[in-house]
PDB file of N, CA and C in Angstrom:
ATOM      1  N   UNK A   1     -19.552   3.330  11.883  1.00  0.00           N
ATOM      2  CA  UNK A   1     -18.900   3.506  10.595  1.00  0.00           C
ATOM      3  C   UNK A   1     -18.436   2.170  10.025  1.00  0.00           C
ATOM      4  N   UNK A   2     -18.285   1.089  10.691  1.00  0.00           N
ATOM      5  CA  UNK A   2     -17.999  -0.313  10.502  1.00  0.00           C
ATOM      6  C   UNK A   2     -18.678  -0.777   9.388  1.00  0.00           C
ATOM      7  N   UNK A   3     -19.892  -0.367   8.727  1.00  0.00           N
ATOM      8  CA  UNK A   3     -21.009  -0.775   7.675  1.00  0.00           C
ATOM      9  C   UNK A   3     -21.103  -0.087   6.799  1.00  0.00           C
ATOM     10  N   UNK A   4     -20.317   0.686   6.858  1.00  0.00           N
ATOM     11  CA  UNK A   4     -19.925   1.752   5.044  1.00  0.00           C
ATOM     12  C   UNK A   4     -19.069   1.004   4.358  1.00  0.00           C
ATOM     13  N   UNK A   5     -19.596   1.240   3.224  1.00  0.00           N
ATOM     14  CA  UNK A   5     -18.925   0.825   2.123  1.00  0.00           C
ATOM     15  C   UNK A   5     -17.442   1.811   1.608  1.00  0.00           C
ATOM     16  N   UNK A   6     -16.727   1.025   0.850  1.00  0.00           N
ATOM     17  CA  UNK A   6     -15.612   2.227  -0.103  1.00  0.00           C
ATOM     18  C   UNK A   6     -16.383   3.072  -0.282  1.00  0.00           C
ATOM     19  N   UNK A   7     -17.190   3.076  -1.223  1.00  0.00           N
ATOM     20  CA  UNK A   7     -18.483   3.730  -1.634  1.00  0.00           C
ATOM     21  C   UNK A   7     -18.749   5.177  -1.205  1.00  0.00           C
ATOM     22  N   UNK A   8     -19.182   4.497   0.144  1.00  0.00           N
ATOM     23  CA  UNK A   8     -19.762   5.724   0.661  1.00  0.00           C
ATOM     24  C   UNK A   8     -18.784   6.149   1.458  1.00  0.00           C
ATOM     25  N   UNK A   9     -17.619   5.891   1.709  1.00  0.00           N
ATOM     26  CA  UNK A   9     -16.606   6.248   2.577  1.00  0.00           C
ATOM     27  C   UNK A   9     -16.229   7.395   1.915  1.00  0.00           C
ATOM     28  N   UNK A  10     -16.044   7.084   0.707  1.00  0.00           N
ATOM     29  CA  UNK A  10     -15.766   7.823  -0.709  1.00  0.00           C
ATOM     30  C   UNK A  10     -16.517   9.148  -0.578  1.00  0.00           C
ATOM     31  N   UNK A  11     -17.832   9.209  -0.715  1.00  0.00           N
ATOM     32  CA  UNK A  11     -18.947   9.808  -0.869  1.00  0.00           C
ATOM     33  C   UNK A  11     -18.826  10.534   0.719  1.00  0.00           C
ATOM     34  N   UNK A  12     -18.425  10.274   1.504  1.00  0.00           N
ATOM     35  CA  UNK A  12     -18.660  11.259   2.971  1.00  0.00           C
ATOM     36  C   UNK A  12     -17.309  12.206   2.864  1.00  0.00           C
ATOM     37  N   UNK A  13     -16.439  11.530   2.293  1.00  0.00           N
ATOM     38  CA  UNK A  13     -15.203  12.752   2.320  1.00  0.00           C
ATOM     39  C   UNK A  13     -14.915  13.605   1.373  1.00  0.00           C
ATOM     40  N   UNK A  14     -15.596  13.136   0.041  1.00  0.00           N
ATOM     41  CA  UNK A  14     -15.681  14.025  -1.001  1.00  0.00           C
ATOM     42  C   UNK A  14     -16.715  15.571  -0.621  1.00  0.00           C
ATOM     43  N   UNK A  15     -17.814  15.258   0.683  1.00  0.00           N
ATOM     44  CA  UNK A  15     -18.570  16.073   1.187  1.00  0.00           C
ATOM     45  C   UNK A  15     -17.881  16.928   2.021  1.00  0.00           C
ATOM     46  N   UNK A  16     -17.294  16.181   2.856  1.00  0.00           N
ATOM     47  CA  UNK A  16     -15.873  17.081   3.803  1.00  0.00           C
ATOM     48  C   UNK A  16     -15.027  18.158   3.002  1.00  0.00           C
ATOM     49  N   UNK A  17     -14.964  17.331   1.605  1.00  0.00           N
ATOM     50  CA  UNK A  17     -13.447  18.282   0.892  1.00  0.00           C
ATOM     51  C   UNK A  17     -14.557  19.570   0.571  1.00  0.00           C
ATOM     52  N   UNK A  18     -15.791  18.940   0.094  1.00  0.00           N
ATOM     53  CA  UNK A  18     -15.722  20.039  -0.740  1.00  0.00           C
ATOM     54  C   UNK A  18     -15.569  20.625  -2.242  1.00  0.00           C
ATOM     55  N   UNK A  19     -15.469  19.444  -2.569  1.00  0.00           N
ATOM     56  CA  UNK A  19     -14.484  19.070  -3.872  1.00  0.00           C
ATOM     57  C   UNK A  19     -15.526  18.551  -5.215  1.00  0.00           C
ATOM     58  N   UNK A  20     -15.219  18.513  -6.265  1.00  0.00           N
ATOM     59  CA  UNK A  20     -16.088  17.749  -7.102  1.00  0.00           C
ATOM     60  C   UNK A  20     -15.129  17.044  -8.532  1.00  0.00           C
ATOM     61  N   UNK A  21     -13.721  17.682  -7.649  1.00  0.00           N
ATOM     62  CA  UNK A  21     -12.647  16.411  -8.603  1.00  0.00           C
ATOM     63  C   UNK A  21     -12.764  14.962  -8.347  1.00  0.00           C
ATOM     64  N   UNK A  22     -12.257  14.571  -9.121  1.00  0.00           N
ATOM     65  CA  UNK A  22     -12.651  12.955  -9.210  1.00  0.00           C
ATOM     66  C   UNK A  22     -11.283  12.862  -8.386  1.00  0.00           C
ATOM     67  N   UNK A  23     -11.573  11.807  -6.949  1.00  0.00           N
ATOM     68  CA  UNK A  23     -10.954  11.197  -6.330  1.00  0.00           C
ATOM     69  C   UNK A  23     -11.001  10.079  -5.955  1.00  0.00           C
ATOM     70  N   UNK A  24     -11.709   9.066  -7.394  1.00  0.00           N
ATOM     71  CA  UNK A  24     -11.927   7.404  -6.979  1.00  0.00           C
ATOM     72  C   UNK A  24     -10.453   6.811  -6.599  1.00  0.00           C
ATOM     73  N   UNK A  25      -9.182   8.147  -7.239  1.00  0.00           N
ATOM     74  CA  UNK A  25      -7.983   6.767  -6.966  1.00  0.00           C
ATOM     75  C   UNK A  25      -8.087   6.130  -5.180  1.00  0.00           C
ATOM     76  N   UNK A  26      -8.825   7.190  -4.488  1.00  0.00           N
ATOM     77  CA  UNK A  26      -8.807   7.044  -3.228  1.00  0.00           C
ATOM     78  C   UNK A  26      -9.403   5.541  -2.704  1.00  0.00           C
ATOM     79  N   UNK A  27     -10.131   4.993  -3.708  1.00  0.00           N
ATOM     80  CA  UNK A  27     -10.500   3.910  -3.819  1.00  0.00           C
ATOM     81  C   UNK A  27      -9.649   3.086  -3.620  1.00  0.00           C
ATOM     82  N   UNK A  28      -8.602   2.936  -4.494  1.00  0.00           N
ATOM     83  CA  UNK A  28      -7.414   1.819  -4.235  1.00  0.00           C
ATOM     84  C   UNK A  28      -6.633   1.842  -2.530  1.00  0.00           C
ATOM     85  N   UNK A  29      -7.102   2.935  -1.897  1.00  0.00           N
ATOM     86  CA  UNK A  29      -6.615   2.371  -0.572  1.00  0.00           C
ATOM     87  C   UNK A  29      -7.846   1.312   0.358  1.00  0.00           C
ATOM     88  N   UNK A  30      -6.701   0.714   1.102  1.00  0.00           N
ATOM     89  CA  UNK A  30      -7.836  -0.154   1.786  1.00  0.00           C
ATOM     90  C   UNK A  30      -9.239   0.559   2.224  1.00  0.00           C
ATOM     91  N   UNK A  31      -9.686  -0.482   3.340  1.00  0.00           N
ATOM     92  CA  UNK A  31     -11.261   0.284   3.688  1.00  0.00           C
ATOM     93  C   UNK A  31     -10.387   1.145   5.234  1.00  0.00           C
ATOM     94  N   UNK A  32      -9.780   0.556   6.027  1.00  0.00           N
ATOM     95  CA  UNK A  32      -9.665   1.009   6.876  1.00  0.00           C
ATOM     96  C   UNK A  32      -8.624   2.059   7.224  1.00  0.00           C
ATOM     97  N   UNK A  33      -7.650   2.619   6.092  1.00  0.00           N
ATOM     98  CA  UNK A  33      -7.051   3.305   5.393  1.00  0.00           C
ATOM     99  C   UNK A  33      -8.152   4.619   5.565  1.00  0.00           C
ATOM    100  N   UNK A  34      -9.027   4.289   4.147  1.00  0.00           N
ATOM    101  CA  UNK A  34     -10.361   5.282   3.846  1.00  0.00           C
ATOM    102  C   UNK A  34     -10.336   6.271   5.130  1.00  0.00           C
ATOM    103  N   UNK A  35     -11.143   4.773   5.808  1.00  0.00           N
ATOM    104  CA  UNK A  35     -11.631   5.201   7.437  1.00  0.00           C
ATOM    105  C   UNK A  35     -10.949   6.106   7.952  1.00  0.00           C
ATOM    106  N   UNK A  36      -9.793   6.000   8.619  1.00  0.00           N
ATOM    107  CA  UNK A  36      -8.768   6.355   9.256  1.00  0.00           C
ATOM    108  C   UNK A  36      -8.626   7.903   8.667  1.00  0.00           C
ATOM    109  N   UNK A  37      -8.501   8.446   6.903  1.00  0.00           N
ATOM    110  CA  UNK A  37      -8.449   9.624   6.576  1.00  0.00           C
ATOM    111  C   UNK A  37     -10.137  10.411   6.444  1.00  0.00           C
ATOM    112  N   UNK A  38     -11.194   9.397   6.198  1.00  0.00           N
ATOM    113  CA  UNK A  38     -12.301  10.113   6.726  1.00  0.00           C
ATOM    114  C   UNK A  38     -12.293  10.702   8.368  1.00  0.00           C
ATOM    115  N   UNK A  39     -11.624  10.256   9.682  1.00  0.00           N
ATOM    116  CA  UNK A  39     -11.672  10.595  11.189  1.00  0.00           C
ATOM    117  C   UNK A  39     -10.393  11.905  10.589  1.00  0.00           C
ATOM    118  N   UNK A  40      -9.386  11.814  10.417  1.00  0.00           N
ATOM    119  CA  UNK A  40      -8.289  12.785  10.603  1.00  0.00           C
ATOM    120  C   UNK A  40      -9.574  14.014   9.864  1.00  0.00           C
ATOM    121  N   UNK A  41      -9.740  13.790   8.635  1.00  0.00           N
ATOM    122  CA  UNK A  41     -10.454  15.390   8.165  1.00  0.00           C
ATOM    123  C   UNK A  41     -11.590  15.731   8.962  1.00  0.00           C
ATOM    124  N   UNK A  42     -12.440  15.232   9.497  1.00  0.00           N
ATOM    125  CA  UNK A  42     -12.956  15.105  10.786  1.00  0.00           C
ATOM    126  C   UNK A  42     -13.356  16.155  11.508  1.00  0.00           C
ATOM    127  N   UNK A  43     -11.836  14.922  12.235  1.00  0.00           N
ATOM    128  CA  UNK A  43     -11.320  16.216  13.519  1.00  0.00           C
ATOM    129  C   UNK A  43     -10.889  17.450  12.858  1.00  0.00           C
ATOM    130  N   UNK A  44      -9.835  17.362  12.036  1.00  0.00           N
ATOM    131  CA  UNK A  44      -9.328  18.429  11.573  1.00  0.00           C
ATOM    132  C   UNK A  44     -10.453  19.723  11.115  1.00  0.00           C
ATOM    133  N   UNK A  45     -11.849  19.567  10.865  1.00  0.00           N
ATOM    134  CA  UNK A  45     -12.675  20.272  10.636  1.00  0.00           C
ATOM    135  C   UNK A  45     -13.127  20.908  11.754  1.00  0.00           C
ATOM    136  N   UNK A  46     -13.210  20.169  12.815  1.00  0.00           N
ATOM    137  CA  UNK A  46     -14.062  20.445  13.745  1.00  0.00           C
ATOM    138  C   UNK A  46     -13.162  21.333  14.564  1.00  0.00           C
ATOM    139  N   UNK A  47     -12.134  20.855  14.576  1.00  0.00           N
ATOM    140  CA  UNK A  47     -11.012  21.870  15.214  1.00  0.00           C
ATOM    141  C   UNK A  47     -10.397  23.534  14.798  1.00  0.00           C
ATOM    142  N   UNK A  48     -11.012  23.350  13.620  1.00  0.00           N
ATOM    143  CA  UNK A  48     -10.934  24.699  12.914  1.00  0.00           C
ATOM    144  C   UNK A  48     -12.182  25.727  13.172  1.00  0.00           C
ATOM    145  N   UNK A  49     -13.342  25.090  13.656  1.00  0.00           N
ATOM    146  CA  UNK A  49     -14.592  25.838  14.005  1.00  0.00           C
ATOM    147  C   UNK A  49     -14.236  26.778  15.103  1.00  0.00           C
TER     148      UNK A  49
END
């Protein structure tokens, strides 16, 4: 995951949510921020299966 962009960091959790509201403010957090709430929804998905 080290080689994603905001971008697509963006683009993998907007897939997680589910969602098709605009959530670029998510942009203004750092990259490793991003990161960190792309792993929590994650797990949190996988744990709900």
């Amino acid at each position: 995951m080290n080689d994603l962009t905001k971008n697509e960091i963006l683009e993998k959790l907007l897939k997680l949510m589910h969602t098709d509201r605009d959530m670029t403010f998510l942009l203004s957090l750092e990259e490793n921020d991003l990161k960190t709430l792309l792993v929590v929804l994650r797990e949190r998905i996988e744990n709900m299966k």
